[in-house]
Protein backbone atom coordinates (compact mmCIF):
# COMPACT_ATOMS: atom_id res chain seq x y z
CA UNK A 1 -6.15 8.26 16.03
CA UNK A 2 -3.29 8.49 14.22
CA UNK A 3 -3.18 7.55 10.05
CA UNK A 4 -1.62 4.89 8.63
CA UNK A 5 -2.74 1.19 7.08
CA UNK A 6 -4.70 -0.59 9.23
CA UNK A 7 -4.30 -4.09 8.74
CA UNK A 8 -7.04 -6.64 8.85
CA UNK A 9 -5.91 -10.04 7.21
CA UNK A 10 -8.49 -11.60 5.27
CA UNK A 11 -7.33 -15.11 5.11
CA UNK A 12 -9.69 -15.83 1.81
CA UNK A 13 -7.52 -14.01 0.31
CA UNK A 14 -4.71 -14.68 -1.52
CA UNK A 15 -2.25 -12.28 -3.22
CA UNK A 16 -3.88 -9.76 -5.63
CA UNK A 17 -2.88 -7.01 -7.90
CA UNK A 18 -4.85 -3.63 -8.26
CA UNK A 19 -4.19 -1.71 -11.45
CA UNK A 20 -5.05 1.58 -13.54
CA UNK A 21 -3.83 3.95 -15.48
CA UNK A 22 -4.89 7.93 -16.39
CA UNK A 23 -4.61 7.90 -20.22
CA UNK A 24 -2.72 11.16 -20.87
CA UNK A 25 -4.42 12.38 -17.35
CA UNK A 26 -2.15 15.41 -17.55
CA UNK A 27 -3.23 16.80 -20.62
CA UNK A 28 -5.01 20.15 -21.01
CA UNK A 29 -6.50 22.28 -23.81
CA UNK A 30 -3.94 25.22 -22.88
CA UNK A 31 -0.93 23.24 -22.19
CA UNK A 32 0.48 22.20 -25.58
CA UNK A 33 3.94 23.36 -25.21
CA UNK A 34 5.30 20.00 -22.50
CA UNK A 35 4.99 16.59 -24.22
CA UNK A 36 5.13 15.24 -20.90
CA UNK A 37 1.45 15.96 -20.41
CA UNK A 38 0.48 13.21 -22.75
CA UNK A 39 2.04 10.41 -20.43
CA UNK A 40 -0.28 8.66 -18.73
CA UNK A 41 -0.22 7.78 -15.41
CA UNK A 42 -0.01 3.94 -14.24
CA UNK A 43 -0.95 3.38 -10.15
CA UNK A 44 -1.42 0.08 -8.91
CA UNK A 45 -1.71 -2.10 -5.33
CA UNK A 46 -0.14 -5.30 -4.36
CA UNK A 47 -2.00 -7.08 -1.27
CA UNK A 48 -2.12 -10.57 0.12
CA UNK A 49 -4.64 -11.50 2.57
CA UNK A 50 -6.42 -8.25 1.87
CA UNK A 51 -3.52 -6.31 3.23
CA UNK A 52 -1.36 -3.70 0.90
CA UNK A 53 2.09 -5.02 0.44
CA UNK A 54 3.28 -3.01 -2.34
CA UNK A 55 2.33 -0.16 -4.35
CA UNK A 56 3.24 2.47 -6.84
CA UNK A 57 2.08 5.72 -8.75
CA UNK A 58 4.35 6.25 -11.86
CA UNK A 59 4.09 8.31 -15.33
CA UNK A 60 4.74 5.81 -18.06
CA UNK A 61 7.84 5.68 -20.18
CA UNK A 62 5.94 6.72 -23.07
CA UNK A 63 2.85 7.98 -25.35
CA UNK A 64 -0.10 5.56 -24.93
CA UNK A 65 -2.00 6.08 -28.46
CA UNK A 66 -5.42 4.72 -26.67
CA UNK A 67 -7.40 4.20 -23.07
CA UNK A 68 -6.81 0.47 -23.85
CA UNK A 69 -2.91 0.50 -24.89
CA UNK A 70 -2.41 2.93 -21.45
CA UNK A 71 -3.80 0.68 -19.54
CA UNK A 72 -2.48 -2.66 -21.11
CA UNK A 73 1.16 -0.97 -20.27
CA UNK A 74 0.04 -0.39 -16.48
CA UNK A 75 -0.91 -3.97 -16.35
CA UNK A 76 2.88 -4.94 -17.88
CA UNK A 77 3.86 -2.92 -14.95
CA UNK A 78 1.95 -4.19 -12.31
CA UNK A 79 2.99 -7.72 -13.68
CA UNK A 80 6.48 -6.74 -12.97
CA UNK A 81 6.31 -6.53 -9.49
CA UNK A 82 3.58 -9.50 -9.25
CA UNK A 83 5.39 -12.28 -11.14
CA UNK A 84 8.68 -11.67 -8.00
CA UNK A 85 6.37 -11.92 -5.06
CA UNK A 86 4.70 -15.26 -6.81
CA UNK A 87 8.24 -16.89 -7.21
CA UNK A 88 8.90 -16.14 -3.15
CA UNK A 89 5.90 -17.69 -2.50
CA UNK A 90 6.50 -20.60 -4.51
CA UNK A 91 9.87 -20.82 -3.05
CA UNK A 92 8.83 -20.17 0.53
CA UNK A 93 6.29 -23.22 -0.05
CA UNK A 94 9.95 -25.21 -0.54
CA UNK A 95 10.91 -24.31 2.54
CA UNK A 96 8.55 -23.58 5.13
CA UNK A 97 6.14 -27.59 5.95
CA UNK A 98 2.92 -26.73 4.53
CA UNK A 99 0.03 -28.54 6.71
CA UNK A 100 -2.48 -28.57 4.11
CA UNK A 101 -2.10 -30.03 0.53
CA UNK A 102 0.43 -28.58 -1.81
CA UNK A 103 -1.09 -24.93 -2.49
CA UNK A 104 -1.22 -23.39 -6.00
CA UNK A 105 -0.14 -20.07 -5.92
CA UNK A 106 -1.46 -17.08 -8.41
CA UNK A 107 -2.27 -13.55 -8.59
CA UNK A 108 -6.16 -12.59 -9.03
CA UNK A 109 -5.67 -9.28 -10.80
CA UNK A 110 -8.14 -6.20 -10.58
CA UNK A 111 -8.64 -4.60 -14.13
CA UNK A 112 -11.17 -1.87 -15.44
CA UNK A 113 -10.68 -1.82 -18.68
CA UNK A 114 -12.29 -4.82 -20.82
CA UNK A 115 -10.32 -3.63 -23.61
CA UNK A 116 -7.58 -4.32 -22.00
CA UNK A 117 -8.19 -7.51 -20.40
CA UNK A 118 -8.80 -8.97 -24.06
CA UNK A 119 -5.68 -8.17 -25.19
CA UNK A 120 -4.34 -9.80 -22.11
CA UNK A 121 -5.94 -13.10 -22.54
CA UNK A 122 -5.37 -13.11 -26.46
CA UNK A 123 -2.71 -15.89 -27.95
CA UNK A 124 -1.93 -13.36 -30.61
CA UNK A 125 -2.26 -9.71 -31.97
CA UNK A 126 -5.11 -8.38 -33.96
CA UNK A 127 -4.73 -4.98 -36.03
CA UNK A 128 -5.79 -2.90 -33.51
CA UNK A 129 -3.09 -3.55 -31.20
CA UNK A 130 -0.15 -5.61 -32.96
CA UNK A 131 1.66 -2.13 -32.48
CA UNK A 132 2.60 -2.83 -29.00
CA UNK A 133 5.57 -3.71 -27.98
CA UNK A 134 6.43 -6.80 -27.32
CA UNK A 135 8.28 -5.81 -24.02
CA UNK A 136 4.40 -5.36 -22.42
CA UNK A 137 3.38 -9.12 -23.56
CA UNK A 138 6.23 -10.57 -21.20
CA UNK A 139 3.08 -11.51 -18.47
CA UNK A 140 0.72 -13.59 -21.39
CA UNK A 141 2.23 -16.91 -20.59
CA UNK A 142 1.51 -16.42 -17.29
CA UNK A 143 -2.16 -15.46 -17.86
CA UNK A 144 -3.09 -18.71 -19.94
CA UNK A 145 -1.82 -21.11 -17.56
CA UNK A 146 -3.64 -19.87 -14.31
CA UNK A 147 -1.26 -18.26 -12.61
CA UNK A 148 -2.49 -14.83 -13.76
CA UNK A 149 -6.10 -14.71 -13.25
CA UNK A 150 -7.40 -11.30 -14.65
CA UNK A 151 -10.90 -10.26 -13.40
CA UNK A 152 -13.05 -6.98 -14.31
CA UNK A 153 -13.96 -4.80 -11.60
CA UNK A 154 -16.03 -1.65 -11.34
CA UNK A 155 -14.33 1.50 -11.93
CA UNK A 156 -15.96 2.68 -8.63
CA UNK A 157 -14.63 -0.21 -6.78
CA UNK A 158 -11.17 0.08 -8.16
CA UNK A 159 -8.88 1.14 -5.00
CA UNK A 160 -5.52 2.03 -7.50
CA UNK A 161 -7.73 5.01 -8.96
CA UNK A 162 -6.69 6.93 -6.22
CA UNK A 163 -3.46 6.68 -7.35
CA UNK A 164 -3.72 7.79 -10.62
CA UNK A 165 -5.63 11.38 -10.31
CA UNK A 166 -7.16 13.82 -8.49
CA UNK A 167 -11.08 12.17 -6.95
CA UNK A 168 -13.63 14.58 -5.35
CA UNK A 169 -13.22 13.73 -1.27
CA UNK A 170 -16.59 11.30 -1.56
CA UNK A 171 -14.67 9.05 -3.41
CA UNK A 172 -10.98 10.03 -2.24
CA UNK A 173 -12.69 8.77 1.18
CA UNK A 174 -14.38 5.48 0.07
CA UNK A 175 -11.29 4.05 -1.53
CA UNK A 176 -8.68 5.16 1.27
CA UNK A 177 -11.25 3.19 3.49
CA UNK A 178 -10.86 -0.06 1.24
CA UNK A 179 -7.60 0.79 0.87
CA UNK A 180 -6.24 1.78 4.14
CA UNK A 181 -8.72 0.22 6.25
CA UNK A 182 -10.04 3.89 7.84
C-alpha cells in the first residue's frame, strides 16, 4: 500500500486544533555554545471531520522561560491558523443554503498542559505569567465566548507530539495511526 493520509470523515466532528510544544527540546548538557537550542519547538494539527487539514512543526521565535509559557505560545500559534479557517466557515454558511438550523461554528482545541489552559481561560494576568506578551493573548476573546473551546487531553493521546520530537516507534506508530489513519 502506498503512505499517505487516509481519510475517514467523522461527521461528529467538527473542526479541531491539536497543539504542543517541546520546551527547549533541543537543549543538551554539552551543547552550550548555540542559543538556538533553548527554542522550543511548537507542532500542531488542524482537522475537521476528523480529517487533517492543516499542520505545522516550527521552532518558536523566542526563549520560553517555562513548560507552561512554551506551550501557551504554541497555542497563540495554533490560534493563528484556527481563528482564518473559522471565519471561512462562517462565511461559507453565508453562502452555501444550510438545511439544518443556523450552525454555530467553533474550534474544540486539544491541550496537554493544564498550566496552560488556565492562563488561556483567565480574564487577566496573575504574577506568574503577566510577563507574556501581549501579542500571545490575541485568541482570549475568542475563548470566553465559545468559539474557542479548550479541552485537556492525555499526553499519550496527543497526535501533535509527533511533531514536536523524536518518540520511540511504539508510540511514533500509535499516533501516525490516529493521525494518518494507517
Amino acid at each position: 500500500m502506498d503512505k499517505g493520509l487516509v481519510y475517514r470523515p467523522d461527521p461528529t466532528k467538527g473542526l479541531e486544533c491539536h497543539v504542543d510544544a517541546d520546551f527547549a527540546g533541543g537543549w543538551t548538557i554539552g551543547e552550550t555554545s548555540n542559543p538556538e537550542v533553548l527554542l522550543s519547538r511548537t507542532g500542531f494539527v488542524i482537522s475537521y471531520a476528523g480529517c487533517p487539514i492543516f499542520w505545522r512543526s516550527k521552532l518558536q521565535t523566542e526563549i520560553a522561560l517555562s513548560t507552561t509559557e512554551s506551550e501557551y505560545i504554541a497555542l497563540s500559534m495554533a490560534m493563528r491558523e484556527v481563528l482564518p479557517f473559522l471565519n471561512l466557515m462562517n462565511e461559507l454558511r453565508d453562502i452555501i443554503p444550510m438545511k439544518s438550523s443556523e450552525p454555530k461554528f467553533y474550534c474544540k482545541v486539544w491541550e496537554d498542559n493544564r498550566s496552560c489552559i488556565k492562563v488561556a481561560e483567565s480574564p487577566k494576568f496573575t504574577p506568574r505569567t503577566k510577563h507574556i506578551a501581549l501579542k500571545y493573548h490575541h485568541f482570549r476573546q475568542f475563548v470566553s465566548d465559545g468559539t474557542i473551546r479548550i479541552h485537556p487531553i492525555d499526553t499519550l493521546e496527543q497526535v501533535a507530539d509527533i511533531l514536536t520530537k523524536p518518540l520511540d516507534g511504539v508510540k511514533f506508530s500509535y499516533l501516525r495511526k490516529k493521525l494518518c489513519g494507517w
